[in-house]
Protein backbone atom coordinates (compact mmCIF):
# COMPACT_ATOMS: atom_id res chain seq x y z
CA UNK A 1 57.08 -38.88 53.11
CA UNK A 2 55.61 -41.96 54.91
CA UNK A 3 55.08 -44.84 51.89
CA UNK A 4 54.85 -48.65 52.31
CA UNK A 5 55.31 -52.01 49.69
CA UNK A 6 53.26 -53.73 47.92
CA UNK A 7 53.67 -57.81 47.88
CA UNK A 8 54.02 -56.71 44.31
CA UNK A 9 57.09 -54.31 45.30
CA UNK A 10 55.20 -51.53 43.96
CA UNK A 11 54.83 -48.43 46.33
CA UNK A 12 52.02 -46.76 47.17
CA UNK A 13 54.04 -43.00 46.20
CA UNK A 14 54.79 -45.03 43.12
CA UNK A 15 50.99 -45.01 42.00
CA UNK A 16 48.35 -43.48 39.41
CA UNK A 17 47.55 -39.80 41.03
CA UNK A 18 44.98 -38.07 39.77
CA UNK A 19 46.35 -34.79 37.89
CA UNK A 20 46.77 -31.10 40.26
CA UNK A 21 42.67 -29.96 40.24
CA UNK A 22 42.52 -27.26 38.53
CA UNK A 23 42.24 -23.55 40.04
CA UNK A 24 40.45 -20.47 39.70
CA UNK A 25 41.20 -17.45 40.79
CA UNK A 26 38.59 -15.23 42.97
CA UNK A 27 39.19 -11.45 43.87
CA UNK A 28 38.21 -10.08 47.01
CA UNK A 29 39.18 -6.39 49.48
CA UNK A 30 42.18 -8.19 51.10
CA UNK A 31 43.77 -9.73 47.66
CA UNK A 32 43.39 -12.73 45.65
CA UNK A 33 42.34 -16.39 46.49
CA UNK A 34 42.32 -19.18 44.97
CA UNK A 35 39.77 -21.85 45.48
CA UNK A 36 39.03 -25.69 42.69
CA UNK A 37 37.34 -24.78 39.22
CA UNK A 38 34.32 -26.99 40.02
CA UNK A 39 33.30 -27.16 36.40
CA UNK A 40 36.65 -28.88 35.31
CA UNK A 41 37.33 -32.78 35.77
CA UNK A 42 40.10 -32.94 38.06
CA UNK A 43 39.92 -37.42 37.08
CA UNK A 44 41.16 -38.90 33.73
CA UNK A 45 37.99 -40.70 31.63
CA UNK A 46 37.99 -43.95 32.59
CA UNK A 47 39.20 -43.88 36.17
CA UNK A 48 36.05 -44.56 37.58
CA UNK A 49 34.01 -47.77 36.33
CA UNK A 50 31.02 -47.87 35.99
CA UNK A 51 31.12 -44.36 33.63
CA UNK A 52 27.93 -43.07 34.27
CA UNK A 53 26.24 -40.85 30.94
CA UNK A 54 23.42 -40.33 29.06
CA UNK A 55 22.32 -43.66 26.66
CA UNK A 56 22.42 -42.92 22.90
CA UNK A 57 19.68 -40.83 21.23
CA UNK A 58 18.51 -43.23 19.71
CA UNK A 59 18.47 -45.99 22.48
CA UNK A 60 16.58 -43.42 24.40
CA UNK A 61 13.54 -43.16 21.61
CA UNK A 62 13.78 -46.83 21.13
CA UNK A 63 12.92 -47.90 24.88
CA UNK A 64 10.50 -44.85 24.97
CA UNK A 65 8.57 -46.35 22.06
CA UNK A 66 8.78 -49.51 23.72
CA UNK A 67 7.00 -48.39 26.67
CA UNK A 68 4.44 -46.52 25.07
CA UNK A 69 3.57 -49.47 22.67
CA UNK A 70 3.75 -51.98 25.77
CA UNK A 71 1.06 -49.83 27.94
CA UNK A 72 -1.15 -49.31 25.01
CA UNK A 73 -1.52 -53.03 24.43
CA UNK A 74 -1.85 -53.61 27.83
CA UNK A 75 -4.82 -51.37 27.86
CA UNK A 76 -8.13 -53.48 27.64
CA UNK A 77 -10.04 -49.72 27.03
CA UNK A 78 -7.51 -48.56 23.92
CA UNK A 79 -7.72 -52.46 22.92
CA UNK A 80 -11.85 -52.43 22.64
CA UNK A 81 -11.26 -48.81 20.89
CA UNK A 82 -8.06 -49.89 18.29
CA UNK A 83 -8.96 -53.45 17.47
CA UNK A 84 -12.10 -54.73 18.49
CA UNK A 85 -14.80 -51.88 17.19
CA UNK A 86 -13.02 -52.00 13.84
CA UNK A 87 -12.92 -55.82 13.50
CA UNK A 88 -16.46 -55.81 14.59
CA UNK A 89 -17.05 -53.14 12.29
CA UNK A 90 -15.07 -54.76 8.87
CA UNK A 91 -17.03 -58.04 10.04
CA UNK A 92 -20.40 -56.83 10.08
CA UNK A 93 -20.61 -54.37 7.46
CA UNK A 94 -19.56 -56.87 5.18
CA UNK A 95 -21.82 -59.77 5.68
CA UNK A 96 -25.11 -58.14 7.05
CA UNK A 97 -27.36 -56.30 4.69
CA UNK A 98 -26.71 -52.78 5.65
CA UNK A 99 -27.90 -50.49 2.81
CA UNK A 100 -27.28 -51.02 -1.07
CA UNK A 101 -23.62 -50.72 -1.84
CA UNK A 102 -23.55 -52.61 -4.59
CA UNK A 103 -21.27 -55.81 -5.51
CA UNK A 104 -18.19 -54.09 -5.27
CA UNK A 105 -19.53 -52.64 -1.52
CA UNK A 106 -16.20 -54.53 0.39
CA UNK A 107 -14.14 -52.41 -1.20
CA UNK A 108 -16.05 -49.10 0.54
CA UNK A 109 -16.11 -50.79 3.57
CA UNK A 110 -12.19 -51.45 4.25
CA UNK A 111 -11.26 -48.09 3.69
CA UNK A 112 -14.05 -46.49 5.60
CA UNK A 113 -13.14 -49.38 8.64
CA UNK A 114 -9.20 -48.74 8.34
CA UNK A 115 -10.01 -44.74 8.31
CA UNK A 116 -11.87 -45.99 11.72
CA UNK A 117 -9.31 -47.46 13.13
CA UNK A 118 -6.15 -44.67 12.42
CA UNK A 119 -9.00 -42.10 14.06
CA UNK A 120 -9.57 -44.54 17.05
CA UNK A 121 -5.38 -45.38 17.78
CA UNK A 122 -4.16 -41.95 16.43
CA UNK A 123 -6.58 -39.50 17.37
CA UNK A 124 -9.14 -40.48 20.52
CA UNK A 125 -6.88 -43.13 21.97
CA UNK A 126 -3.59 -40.80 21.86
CA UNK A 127 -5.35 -37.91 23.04
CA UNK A 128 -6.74 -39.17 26.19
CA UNK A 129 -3.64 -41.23 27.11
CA UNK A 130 -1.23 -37.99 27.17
CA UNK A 131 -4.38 -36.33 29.16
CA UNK A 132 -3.76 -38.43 31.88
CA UNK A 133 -0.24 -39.22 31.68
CA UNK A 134 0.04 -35.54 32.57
CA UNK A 135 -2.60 -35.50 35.20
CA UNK A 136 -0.80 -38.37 36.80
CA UNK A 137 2.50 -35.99 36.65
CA UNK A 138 3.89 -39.21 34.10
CA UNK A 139 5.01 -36.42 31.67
CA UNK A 140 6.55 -34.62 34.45
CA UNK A 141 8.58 -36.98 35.69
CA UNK A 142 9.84 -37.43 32.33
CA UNK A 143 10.99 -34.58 31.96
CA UNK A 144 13.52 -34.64 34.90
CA UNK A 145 15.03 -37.80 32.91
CA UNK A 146 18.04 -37.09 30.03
CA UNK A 147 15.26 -37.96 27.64
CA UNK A 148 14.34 -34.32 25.52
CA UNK A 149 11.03 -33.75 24.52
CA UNK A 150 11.34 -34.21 21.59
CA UNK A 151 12.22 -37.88 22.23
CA UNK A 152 8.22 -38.00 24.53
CA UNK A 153 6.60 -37.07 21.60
CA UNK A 154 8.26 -39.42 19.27
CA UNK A 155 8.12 -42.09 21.55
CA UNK A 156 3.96 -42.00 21.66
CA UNK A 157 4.03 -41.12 17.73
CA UNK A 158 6.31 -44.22 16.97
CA UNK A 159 4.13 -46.50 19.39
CA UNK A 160 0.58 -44.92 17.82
CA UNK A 161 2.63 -45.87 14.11
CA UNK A 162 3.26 -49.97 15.26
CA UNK A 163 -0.30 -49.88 16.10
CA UNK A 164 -1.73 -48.65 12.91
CA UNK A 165 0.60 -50.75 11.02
CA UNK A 166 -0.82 -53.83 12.99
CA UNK A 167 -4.25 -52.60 12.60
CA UNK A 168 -3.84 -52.48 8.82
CA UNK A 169 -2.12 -55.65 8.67
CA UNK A 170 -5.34 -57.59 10.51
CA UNK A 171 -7.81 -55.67 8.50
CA UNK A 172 -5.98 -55.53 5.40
CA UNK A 173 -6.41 -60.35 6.01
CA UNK A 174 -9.92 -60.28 7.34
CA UNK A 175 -11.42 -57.64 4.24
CA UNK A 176 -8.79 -60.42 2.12
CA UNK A 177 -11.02 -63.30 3.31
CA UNK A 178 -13.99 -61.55 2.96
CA UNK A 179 -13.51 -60.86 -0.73
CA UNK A 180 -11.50 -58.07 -0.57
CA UNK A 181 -8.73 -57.52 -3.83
CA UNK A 182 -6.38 -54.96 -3.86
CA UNK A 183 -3.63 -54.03 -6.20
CA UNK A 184 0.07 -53.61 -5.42
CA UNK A 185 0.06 -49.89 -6.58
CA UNK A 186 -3.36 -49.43 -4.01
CA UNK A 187 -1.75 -51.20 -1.17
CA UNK A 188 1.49 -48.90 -1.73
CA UNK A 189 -0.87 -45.40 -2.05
CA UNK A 190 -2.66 -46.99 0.76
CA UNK A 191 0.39 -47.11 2.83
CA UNK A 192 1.32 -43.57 2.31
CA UNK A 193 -2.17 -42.28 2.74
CA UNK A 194 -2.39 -43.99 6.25
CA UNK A 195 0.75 -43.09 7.13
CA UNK A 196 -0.66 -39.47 6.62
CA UNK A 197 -3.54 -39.69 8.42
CA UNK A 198 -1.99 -41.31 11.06
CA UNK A 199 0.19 -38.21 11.06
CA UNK A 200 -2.34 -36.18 10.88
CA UNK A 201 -5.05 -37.39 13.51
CA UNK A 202 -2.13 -37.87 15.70
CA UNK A 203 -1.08 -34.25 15.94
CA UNK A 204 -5.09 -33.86 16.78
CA UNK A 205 -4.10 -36.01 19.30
CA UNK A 206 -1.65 -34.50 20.63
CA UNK A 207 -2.91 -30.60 20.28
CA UNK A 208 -6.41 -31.93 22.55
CA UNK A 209 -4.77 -34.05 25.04
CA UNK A 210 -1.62 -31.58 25.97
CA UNK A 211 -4.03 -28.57 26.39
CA UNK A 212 -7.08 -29.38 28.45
CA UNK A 213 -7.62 -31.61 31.27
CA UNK A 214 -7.68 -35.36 31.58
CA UNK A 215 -11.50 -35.47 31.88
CA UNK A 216 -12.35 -32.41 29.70
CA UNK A 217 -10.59 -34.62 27.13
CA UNK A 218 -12.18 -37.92 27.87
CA UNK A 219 -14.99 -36.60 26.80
CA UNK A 220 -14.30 -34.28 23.83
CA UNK A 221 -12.34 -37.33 22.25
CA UNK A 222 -15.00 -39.66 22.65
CA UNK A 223 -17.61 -36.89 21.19
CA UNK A 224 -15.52 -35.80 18.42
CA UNK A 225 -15.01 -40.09 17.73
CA UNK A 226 -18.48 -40.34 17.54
CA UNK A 227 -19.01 -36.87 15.36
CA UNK A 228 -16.28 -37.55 12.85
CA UNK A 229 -17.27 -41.01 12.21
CA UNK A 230 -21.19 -40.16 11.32
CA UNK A 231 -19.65 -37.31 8.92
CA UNK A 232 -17.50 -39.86 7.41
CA UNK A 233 -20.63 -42.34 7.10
CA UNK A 234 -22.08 -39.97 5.28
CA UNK A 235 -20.05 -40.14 1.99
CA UNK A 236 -20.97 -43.79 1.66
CA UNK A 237 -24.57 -43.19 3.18
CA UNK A 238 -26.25 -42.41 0.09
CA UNK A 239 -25.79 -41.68 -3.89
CA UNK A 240 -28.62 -39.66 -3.71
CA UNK A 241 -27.09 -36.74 -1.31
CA UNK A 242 -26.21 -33.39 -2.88
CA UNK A 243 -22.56 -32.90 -4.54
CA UNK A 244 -22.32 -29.79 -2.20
CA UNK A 245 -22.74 -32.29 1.14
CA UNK A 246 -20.08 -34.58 -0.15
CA UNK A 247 -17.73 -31.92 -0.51
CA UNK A 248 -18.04 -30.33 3.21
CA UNK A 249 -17.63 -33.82 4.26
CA UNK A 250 -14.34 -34.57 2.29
CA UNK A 251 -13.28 -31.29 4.39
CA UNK A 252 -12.93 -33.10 7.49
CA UNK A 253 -10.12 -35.37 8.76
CA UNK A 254 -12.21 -38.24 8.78
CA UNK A 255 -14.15 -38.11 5.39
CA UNK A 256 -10.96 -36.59 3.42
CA UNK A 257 -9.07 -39.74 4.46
CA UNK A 258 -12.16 -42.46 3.85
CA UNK A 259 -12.20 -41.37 0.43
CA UNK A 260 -8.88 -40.67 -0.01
CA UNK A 261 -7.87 -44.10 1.19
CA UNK A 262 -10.65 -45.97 -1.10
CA UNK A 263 -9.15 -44.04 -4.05
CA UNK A 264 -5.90 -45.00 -3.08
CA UNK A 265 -6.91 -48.43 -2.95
CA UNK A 266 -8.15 -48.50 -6.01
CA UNK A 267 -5.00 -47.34 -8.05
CA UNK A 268 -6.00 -43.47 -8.17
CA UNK A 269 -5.13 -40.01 -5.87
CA UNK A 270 -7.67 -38.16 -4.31
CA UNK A 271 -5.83 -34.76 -4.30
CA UNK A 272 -8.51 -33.10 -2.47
CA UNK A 273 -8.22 -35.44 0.20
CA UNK A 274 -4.70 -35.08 0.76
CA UNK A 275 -4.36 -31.13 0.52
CA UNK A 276 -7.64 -31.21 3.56
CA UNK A 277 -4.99 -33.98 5.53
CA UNK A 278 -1.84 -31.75 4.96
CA UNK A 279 -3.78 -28.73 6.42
CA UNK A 280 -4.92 -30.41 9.29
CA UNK A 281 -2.25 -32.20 10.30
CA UNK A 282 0.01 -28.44 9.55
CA UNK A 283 -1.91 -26.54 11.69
CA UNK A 284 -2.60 -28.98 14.51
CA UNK A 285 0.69 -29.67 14.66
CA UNK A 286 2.16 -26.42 15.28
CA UNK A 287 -0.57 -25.59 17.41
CA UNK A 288 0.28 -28.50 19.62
CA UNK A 289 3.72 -27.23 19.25
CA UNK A 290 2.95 -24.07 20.78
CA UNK A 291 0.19 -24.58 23.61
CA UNK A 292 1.61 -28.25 24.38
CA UNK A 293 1.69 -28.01 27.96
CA UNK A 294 3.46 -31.53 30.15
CA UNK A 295 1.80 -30.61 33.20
């Protein structure tokens, strides 16, 4: 057997050999042959460097959500829709004399503006960014990578949840400078209740923008914006409406969660309002579960 030295005196028969590949055997007229199982390693972990694998689950969702969250802010169209309407909103409501709310009329306003905002970030904003992500093939392409789908979804919930959390944050000081008071047990029921509707409008989201096509969905979300937010306007519209109307209203997403989240706010639970959330955001959800398509 031809072998040479190394300056080390080492020889070359004298090194690390990879272990006999395994075989399998394969049956055919003339006999038996045997050929390399191709699903077993025939190399030792760690021979080769770098070790090429998957990144951790939870690495994966991490730099998922911190793509997601990076395009949305870099979005001047989601910005107008997630922070400027709602400042402008919060802003004006509060210091120009639009109808009689009474003294106490900033704290109607911040929930009804914060309600606003979770609808715009969660709901319109959401839906017609996974609309064209899959027009574009983004969501397909995706797909091909180690990250599940799971880990997609999660990625655009977790970057729609930073969002709302800033949102809240900025309105939560401006309605604070405008006169706004809260109590620590409101700001913690408002917490939950946003997290809920953000939850909730989200699967919305999700269900309208991963089952019709980019510009079908450019314009329902913008529509159903507009539609949800005048039936939410309407519970602090007028005193003088009929119990019956303020009911119906409290049945949609939008009005269940403004007056949900001003209760909240104000130390108290507005059960009704969180049953109508729970149901929406239930059946959306598995809806979007089922008919969620990536292409």
């Amino acid at each position: 057997m031809f072998s040479w030295n190394s300056p080390d005196g080492i020889c070359a028969h004298d090194a690390v050999e990879p272990p006999p590949p395994q075989t399998a055997s394969v049956s055919f007229e003339g006999g038996l042959v045997t050929k390399p199982a191709l699903s077993a390693n025939r190399f030792e972990p760690g021979i080769f460097a770098p070790a090429p694998h998957p990144a951790p689950r939870a690495a994966m969702l991490f730099a998922q959500t911190r793509l997601d969250l990076v395009l949305l802010l870099r979005n001047g169209e989601q910005l107008l829709l997630t922070m400027f309407i709602p400042i402008t909103l919060l802003v004006g409501l509060a210091l120009l004399p639009f109808g009689d709310m009474g003294p106490d009329k900033i704290d109607k306003i911040v929930p009804a503006v914060m309600m606003v905002a979770v609808m715009s970030t969660a709901f319109t904003g959401q839906a017609i960014a996974v609309g064209f992500d899959r027009r574009y093939g983004a969501l397909k392409r995706l797909g091909a990578t180690p990250l599940p789908r799971w880990g997609i979804v999660a990625g655009k919930s977790g970057a729609v949840l930073l969002v709302v959390i800033l949102q809240a944050v900025l309105l939560g000081s401006i309605g604070f400078a405008l006169g706004w008071r809260p109590g620590l047990a409101g700001l913690a029921l408002g917490a939950v209740l946003i997290a809920l509707g953000t939850a909730t409008f989200a699967a919305m989201g999700l269900l309208l923008g991963g089952t019709l096509k980019a510009e079908i969905v450019l314009a329902l979300a913008n529509i159903l914006w507009f539609v949800m937010l005048g039936i939410a306007s309407v519970v602090f519209a007028s005193e003088e409406l009929p119990e019956i109307v303020h009911t119906l209203v409290r049945l949609v997403p939008s009005g269940a969660l403004a007056v949900a989240l001003e209760h909240a706010l104000s130390g108290s639970v507005d059960w009704l309002g969180v049953v109508v959330l729970l149901i929406w955001g239930t059946v959306a959800g598995l809806l979007a579960a089922r008919w969620f398509r990536f292409e």
